[in-house]
C-alpha atoms as a PDB file:
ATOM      1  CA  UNK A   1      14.025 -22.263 -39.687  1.00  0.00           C
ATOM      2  CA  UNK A   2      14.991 -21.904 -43.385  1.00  0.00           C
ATOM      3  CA  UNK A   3      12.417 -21.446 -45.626  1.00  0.00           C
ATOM      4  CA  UNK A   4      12.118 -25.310 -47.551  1.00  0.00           C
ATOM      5  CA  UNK A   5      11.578 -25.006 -51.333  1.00  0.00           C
ATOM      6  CA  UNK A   6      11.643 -27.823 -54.339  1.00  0.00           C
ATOM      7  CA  UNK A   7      14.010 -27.600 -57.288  1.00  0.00           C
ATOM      8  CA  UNK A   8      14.452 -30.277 -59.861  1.00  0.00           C
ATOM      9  CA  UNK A   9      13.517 -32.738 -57.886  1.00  0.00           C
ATOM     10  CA  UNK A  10      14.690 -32.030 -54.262  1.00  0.00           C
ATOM     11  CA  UNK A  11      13.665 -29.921 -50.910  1.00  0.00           C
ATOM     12  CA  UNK A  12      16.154 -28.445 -49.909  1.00  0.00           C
ATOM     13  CA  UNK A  13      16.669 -24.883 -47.855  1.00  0.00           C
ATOM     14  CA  UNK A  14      16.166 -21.695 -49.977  1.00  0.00           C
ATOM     15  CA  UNK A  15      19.640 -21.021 -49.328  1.00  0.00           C
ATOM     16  CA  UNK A  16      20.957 -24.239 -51.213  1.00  0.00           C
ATOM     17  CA  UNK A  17      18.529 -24.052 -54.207  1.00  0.00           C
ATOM     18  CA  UNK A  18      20.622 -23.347 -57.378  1.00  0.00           C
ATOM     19  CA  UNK A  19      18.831 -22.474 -60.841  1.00  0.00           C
ATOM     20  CA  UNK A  20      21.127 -23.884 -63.306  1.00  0.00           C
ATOM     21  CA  UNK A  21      23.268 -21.008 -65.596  1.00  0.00           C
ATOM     22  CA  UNK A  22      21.767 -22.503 -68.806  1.00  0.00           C
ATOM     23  CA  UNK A  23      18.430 -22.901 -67.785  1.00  0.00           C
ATOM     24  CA  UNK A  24      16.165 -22.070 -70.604  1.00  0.00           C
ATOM     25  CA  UNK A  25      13.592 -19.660 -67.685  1.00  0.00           C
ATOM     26  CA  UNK A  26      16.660 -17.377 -67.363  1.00  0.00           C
ATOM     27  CA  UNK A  27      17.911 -17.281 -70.679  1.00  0.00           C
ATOM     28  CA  UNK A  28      14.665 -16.790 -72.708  1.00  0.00           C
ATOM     29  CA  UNK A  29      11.505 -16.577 -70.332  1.00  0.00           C
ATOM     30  CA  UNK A  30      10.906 -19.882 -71.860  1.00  0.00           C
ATOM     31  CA  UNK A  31       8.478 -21.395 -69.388  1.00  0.00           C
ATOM     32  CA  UNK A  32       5.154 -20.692 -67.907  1.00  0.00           C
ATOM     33  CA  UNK A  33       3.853 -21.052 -64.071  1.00  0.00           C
ATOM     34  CA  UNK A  34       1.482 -21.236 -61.690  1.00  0.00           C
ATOM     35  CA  UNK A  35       0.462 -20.443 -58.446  1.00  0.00           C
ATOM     36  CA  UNK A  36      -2.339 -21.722 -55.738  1.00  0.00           C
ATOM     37  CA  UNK A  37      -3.854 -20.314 -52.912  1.00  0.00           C
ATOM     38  CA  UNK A  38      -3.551 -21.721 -49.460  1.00  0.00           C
ATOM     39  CA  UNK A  39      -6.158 -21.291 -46.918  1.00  0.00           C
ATOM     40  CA  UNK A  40      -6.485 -23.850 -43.223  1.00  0.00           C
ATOM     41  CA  UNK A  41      -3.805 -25.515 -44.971  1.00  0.00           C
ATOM     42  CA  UNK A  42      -5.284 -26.765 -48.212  1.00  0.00           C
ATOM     43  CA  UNK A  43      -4.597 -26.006 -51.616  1.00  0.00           C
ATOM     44  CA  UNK A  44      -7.730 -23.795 -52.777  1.00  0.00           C
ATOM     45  CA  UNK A  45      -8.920 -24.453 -56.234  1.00  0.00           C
ATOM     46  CA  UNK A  46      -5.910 -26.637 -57.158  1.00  0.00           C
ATOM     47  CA  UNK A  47      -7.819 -28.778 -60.259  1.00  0.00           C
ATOM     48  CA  UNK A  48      -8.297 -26.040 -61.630  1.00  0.00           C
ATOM     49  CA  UNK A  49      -5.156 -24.304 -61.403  1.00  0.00           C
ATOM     50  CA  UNK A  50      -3.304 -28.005 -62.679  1.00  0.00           C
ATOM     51  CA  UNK A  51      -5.688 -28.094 -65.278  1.00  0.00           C
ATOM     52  CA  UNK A  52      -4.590 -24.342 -66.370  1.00  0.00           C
ATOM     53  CA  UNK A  53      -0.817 -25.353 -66.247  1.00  0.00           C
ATOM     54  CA  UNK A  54      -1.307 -28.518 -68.466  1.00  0.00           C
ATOM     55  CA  UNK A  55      -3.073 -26.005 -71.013  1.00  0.00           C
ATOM     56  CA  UNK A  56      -0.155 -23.540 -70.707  1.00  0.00           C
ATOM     57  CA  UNK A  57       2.731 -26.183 -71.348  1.00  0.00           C
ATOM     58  CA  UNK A  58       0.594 -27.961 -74.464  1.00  0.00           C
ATOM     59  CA  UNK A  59       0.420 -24.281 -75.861  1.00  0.00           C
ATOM     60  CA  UNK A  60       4.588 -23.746 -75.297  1.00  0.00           C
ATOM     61  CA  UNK A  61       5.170 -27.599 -76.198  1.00  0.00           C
ATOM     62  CA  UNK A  62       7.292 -28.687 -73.194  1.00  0.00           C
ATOM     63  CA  UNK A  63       6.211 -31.806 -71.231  1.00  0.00           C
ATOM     64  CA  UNK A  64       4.453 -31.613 -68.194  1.00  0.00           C
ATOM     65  CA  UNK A  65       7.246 -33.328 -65.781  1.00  0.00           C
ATOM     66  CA  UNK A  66       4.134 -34.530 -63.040  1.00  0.00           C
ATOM     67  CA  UNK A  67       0.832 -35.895 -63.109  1.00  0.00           C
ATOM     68  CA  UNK A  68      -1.819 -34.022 -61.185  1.00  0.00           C
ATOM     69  CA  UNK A  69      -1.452 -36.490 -58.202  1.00  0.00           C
ATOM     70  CA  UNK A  70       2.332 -35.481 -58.479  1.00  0.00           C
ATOM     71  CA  UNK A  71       1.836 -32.194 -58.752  1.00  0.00           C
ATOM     72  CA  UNK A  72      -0.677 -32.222 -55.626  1.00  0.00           C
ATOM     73  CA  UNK A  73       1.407 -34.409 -53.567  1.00  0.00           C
ATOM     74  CA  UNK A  74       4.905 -31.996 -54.137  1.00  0.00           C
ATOM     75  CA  UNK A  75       2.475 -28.358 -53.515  1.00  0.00           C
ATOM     76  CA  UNK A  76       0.916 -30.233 -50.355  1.00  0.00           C
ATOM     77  CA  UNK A  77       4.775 -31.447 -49.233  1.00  0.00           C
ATOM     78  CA  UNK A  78       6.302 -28.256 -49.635  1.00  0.00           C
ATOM     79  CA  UNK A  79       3.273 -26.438 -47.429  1.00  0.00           C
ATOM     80  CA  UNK A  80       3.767 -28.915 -44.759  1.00  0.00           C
ATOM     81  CA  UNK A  81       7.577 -28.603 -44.666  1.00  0.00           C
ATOM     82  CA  UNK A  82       7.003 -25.039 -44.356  1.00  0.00           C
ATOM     83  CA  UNK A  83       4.478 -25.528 -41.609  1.00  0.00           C
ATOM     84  CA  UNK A  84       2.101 -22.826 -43.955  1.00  0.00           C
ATOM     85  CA  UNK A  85      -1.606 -23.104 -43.307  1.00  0.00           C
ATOM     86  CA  UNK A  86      -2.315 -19.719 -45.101  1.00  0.00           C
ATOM     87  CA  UNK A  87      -0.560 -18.382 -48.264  1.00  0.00           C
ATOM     88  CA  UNK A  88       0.083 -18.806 -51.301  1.00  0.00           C
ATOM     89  CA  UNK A  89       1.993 -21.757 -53.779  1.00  0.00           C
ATOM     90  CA  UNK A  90       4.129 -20.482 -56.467  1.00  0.00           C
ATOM     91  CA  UNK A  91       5.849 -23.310 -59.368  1.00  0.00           C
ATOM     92  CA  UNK A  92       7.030 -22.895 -62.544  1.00  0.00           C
ATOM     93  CA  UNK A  93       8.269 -25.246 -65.554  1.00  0.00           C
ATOM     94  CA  UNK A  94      10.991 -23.939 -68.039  1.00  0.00           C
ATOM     95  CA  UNK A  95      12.030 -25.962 -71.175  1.00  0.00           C
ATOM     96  CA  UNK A  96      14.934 -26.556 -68.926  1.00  0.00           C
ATOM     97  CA  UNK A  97      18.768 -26.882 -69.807  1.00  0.00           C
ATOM     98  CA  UNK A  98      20.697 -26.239 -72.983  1.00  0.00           C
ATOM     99  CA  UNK A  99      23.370 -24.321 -74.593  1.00  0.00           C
ATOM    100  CA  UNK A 100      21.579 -21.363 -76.045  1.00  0.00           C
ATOM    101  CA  UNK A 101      19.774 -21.447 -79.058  1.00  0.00           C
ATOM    102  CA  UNK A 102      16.543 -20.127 -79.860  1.00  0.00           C
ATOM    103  CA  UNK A 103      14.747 -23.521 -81.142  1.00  0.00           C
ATOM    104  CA  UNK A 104      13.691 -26.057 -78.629  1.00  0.00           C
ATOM    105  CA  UNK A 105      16.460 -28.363 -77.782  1.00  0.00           C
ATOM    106  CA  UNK A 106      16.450 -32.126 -78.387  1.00  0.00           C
ATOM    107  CA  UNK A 107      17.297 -33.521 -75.121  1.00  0.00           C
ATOM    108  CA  UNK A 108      16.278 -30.802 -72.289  1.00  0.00           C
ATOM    109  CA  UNK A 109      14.242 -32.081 -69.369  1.00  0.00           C
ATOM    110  CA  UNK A 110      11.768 -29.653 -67.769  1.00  0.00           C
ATOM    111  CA  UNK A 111      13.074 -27.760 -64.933  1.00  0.00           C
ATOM    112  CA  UNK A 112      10.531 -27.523 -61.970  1.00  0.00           C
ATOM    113  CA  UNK A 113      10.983 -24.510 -59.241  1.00  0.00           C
ATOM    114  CA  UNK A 114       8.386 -24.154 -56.567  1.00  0.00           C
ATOM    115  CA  UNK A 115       8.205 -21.967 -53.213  1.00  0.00           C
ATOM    116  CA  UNK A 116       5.670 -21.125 -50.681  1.00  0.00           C
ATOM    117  CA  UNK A 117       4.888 -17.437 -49.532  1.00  0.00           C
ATOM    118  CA  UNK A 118       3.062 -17.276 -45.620  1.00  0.00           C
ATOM    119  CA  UNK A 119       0.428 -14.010 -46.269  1.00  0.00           C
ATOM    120  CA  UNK A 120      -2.777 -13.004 -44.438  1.00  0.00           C
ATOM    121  CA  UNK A 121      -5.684 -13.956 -46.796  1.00  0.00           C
ATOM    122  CA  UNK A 122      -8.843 -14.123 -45.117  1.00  0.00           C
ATOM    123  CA  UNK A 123      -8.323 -11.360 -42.812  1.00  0.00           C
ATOM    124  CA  UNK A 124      -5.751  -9.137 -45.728  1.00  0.00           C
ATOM    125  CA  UNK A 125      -6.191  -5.322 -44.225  1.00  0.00           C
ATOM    126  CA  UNK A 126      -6.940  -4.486 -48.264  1.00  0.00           C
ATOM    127  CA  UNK A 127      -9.916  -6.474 -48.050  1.00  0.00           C
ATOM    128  CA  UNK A 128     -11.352  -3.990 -44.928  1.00  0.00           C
ATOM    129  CA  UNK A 129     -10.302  -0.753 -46.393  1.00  0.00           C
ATOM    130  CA  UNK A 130      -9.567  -1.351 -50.429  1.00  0.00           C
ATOM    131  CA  UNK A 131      -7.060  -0.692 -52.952  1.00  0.00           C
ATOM    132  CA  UNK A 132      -6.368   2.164 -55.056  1.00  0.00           C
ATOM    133  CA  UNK A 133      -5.495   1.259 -58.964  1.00  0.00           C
ATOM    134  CA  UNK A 134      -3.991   3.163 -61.928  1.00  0.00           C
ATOM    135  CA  UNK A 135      -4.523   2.293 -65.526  1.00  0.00           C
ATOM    136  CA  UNK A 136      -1.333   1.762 -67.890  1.00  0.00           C
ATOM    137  CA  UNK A 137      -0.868   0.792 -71.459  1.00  0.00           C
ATOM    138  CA  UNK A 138      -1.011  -2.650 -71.911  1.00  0.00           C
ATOM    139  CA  UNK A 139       2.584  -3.985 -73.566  1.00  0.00           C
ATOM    140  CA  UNK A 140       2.554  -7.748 -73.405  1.00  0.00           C
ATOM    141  CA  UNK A 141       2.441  -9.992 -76.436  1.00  0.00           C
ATOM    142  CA  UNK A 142      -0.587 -11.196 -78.378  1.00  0.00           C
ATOM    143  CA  UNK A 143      -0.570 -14.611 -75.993  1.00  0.00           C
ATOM    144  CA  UNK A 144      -1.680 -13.703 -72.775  1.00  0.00           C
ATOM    145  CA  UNK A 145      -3.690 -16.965 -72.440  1.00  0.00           C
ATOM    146  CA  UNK A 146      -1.181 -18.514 -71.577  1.00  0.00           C
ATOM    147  CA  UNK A 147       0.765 -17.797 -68.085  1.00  0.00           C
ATOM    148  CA  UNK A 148       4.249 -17.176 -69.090  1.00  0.00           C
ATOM    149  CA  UNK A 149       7.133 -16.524 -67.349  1.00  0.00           C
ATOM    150  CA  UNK A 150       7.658 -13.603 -69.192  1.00  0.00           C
ATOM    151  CA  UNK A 151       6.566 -10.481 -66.873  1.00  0.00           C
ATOM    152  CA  UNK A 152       8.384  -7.456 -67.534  1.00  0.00           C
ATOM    153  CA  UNK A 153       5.144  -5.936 -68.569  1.00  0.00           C
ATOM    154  CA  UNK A 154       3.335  -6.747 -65.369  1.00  0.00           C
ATOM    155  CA  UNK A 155       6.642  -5.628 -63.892  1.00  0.00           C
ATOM    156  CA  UNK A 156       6.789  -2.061 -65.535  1.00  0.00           C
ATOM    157  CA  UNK A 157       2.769  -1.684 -64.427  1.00  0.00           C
ATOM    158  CA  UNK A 158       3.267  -2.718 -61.185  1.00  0.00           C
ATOM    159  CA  UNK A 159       6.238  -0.541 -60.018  1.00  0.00           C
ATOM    160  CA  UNK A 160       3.879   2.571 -61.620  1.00  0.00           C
ATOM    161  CA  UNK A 161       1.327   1.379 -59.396  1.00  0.00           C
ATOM    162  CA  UNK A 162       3.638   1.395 -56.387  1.00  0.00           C
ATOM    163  CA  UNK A 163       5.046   4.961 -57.548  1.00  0.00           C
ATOM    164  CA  UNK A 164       1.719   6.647 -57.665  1.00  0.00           C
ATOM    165  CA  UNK A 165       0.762   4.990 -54.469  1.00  0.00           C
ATOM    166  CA  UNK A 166      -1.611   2.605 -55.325  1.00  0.00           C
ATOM    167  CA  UNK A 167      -1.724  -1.272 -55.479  1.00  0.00           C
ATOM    168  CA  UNK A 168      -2.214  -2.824 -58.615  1.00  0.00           C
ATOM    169  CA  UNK A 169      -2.498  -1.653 -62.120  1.00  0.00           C
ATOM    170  CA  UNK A 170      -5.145  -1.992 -64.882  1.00  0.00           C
ATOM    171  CA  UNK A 171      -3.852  -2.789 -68.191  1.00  0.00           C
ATOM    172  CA  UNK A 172      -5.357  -0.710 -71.397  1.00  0.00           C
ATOM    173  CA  UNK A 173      -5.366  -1.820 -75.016  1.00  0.00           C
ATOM    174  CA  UNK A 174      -7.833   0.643 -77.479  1.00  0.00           C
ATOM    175  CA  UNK A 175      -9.465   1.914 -74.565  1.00  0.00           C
ATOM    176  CA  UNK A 176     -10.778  -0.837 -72.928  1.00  0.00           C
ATOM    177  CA  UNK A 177      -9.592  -2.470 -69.505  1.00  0.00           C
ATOM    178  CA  UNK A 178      -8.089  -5.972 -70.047  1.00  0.00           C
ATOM    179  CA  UNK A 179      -7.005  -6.508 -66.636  1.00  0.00           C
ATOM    180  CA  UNK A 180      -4.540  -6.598 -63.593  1.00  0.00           C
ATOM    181  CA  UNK A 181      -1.043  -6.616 -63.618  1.00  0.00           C
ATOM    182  CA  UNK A 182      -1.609 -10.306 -61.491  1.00  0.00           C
ATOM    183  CA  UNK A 183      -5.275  -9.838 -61.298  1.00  0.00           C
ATOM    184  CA  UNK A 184      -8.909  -9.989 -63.122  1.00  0.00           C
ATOM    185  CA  UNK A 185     -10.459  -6.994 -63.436  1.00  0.00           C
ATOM    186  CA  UNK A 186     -14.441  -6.350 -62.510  1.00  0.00           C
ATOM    187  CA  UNK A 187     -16.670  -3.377 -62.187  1.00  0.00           C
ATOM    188  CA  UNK A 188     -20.113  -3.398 -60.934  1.00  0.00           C
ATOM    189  CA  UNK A 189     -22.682  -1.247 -62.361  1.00  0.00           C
ATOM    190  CA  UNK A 190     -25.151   1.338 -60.977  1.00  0.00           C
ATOM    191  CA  UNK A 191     -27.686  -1.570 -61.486  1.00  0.00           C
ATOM    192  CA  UNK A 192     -25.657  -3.884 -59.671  1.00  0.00           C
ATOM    193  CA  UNK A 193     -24.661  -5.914 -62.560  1.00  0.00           C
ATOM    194  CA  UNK A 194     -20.978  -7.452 -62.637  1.00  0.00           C
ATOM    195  CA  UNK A 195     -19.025  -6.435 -65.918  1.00  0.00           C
ATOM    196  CA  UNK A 196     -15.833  -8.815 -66.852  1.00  0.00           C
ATOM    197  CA  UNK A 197     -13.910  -8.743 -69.628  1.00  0.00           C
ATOM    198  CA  UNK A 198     -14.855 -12.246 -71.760  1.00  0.00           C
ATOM    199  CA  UNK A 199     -11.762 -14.816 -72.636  1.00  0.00           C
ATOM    200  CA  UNK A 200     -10.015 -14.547 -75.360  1.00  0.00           C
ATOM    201  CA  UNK A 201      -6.257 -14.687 -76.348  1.00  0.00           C
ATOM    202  CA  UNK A 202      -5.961 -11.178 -74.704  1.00  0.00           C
ATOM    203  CA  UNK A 203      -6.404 -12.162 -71.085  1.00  0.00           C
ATOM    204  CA  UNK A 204      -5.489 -15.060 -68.692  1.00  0.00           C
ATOM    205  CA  UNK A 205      -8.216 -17.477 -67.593  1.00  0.00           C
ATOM    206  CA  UNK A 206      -7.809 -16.444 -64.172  1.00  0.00           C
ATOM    207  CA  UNK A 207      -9.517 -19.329 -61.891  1.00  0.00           C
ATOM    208  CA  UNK A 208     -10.452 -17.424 -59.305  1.00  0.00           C
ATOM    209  CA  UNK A 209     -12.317 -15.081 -61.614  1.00  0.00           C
ATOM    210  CA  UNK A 210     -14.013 -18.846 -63.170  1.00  0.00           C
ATOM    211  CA  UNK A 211     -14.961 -19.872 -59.779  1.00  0.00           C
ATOM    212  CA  UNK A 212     -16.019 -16.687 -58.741  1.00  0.00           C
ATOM    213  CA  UNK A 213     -18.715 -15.740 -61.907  1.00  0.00           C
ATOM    214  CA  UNK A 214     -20.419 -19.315 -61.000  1.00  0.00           C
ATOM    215  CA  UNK A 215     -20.665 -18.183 -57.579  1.00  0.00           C
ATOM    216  CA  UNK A 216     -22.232 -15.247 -58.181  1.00  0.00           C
ATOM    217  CA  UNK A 217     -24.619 -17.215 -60.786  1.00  0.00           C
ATOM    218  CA  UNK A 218     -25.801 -19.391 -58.376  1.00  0.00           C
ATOM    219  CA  UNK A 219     -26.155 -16.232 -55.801  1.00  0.00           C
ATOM    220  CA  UNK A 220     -28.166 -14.686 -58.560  1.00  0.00           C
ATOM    221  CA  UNK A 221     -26.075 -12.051 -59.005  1.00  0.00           C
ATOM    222  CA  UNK A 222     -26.552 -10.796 -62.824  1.00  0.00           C
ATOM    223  CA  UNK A 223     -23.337 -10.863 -64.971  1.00  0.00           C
ATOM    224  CA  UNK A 224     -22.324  -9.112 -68.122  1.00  0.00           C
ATOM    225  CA  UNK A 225     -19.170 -10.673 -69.832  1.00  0.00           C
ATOM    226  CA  UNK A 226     -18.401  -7.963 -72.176  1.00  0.00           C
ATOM    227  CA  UNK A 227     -15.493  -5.117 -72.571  1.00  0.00           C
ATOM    228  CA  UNK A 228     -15.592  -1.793 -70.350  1.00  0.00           C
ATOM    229  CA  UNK A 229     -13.709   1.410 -70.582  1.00  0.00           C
ATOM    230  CA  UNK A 230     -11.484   3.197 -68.140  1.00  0.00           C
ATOM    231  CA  UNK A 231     -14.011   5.870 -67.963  1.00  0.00           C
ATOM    232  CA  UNK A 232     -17.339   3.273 -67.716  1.00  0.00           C
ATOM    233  CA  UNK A 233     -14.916   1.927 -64.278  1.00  0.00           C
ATOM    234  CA  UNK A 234     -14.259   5.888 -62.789  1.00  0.00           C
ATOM    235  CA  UNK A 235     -18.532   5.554 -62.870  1.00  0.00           C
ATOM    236  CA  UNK A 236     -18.696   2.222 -61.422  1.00  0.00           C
ATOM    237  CA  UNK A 237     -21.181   1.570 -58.257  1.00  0.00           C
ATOM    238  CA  UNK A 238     -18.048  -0.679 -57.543  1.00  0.00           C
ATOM    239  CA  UNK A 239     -14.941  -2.565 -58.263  1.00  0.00           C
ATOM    240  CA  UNK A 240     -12.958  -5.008 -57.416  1.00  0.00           C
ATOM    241  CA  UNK A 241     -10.044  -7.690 -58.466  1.00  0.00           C
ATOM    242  CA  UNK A 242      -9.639 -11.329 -58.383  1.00  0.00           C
ATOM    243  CA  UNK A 243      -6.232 -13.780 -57.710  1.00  0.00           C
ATOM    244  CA  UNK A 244      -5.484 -16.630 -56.298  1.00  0.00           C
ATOM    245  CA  UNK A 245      -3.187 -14.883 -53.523  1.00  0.00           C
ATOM    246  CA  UNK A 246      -5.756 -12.399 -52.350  1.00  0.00           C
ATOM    247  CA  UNK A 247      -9.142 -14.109 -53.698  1.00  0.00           C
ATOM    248  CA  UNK A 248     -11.831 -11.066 -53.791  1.00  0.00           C
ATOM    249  CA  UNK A 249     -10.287  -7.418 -52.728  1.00  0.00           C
ATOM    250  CA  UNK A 250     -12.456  -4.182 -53.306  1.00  0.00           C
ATOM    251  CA  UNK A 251     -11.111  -1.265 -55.214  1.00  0.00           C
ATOM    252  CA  UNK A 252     -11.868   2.259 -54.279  1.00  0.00           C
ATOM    253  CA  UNK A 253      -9.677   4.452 -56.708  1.00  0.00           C
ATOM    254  CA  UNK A 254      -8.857   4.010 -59.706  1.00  0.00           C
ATOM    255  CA  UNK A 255      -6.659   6.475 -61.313  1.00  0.00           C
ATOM    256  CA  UNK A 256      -7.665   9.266 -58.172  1.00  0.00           C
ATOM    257  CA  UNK A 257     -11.192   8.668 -59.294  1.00  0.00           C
ATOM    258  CA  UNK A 258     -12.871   7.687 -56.217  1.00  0.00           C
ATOM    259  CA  UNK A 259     -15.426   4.741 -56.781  1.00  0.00           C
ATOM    260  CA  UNK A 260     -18.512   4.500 -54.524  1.00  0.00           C
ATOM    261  CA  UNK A 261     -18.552   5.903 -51.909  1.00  0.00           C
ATOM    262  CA  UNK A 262     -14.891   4.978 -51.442  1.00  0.00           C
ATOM    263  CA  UNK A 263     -15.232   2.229 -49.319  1.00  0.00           C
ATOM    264  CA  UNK A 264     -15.698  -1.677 -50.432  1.00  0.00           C
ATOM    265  CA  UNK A 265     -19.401  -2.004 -51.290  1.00  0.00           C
ATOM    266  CA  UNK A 266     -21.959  -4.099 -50.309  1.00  0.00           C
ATOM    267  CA  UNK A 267     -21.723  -6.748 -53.486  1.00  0.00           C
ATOM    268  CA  UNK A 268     -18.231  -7.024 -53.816  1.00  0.00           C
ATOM    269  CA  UNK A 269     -18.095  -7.948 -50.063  1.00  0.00           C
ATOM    270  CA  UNK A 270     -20.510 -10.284 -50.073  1.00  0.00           C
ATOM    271  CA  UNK A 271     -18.737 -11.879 -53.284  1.00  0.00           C
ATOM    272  CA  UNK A 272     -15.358 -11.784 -50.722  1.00  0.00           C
ATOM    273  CA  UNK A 273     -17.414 -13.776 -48.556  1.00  0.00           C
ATOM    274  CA  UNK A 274     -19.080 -16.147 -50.777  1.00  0.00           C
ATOM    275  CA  UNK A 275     -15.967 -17.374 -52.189  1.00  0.00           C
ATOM    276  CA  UNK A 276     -14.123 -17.629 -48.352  1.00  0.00           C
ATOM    277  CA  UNK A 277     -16.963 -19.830 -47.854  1.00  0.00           C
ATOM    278  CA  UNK A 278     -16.503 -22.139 -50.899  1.00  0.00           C
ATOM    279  CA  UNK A 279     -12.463 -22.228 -50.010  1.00  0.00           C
ATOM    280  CA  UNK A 280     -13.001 -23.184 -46.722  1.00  0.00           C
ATOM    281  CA  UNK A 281     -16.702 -25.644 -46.662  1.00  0.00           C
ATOM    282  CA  UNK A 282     -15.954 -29.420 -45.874  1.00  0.00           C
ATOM    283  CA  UNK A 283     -14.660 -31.168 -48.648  1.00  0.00           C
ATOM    284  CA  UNK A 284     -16.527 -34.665 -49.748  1.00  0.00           C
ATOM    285  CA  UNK A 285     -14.541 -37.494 -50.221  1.00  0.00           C
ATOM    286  CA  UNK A 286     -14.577 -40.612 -51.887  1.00  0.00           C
ATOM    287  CA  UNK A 287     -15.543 -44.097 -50.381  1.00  0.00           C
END
């Protein structure tokens, strides 16, 4: 069976969906996205993640086309029609169509593209054995904040990753890691202290890394939300990265520099299983 996705409006097969030539995502990047987690077939964070997008779009100025019920109700749809119970929910909103001209157009309605991807999460073979990372200049813009469309960067740092046989890359500005290529960045000190980079304009909110620092709070786990080196991480008792498609997954190289002992440690797995357990615990409902 086709794989069922939702453009401008419409499910429809893969094979029928049709980006329009003028769109404003192809022409410019102009848009920003998002993208949910899908575990025993419900959306895994989701609030959060909506709440995220509406911040994006207010800092591009384009309308946000849905309300969160909306929203919910078309990511929900789309992972039934696909019969996904584990995976991952990608959508994105451009400015939408327009002949092309840098300023916003008058009259453009928002396009909406979204698309399911079926991936082990729980049970990920990364999460057993780890990843290996390498560290690249960061390039992107000064807005990071927000979660543009615009990934060439992330693109560039990625495919290095893949050529020097690792899995993700850690992005560098003056020394300091600001993180993933789609991922939050953590180390864990000899003391058993988490280190994460704090928010600012430099670094995406990630809401898996939100969820996961009050998780580790409340498992009093002791936090430090403050800038690291590459060369504080090669010392690291541990490290690890955050996402919505792959939740908590240890790292045991980073740049050849084996960390540990070079196998997932004891913290971050019990962070990996902390947060399963929040994804997957009985949801209470209204009466």
């Amino acid at each position: 069976m086709s794989r069922i996705v939702f453009l401008n409006g419409s499910f429809l097969p893969l094979e029928e969906a049709k980006v329009p030539f003028m769109d404003r995502g192809f022409l410019f990047g102009d848009g920003v996205y998002e993208g949910v987690g899908v575990l025993e077939g419900r959306l895994v964070d989701n609030e959060a993640h909506l709440e995220r997008l509406e911040r994006s779009l207010r800092e591009v100025r384009i309308p946000n086309p849905y309300s969160r019920a909306e929203w919910t109700h078309l990511e929900e749809e789309l992972a039934r029609r696909n019969g996904m119970t584990e995976g991952f929910i990608y959508f994105q909103v451009t400015r939408g169509v327009a002949e092309r001209d840098f300023t916003f157009p008058e009259n453009a309605s928002p396009g909406v593209a979204m698309f399911t991807q079926a991936k082990p999460i729980v049970n990920a073979p990364a999460a057993a054995t780890g990843i290996a990372v390498i560290t690249v200049p960061d390039l992107r813009w000064k807005r990071r904040d927000i979660k543009s469309v615009n990934l060439l960067a992330q693109v560039l740092a990625k495919q290095a990753a893949k050529e020097a046989g690792a899995q993700e890359a850690w992005m560098v500005e003056d020394g300091f890691v600001t993180e993933g290529g789609s991922s939050s960045g953590f180390i864990i000190t000899r003391e058993g202290r988490i280190v994460v980079r704090p928010l600012s304009n430099a670094i995406l909110p990630g809401i898996t890394r939100k969820a996961l620092l009050a998780l580790s709070k409340d498992a009093g786990i002791e936090l430090e939300e403050r800038l690291f080196t590459v060369e504080e991480a090669y010392e690291a008792a541990e490290a690890f990265m955050t996402s919505a498609s792959s939740f908590v997954l240890p790292i045991v190289s980073i740049d050849g520099h084996t960390i540990g002992d070079g196998r997932p440690g004891p913290i971050t797995k019990k962070l990996r299983e902390i947060y399963i357990r929040m994804a997957t615990a009985p949801r209470m409902t209204a009466e």
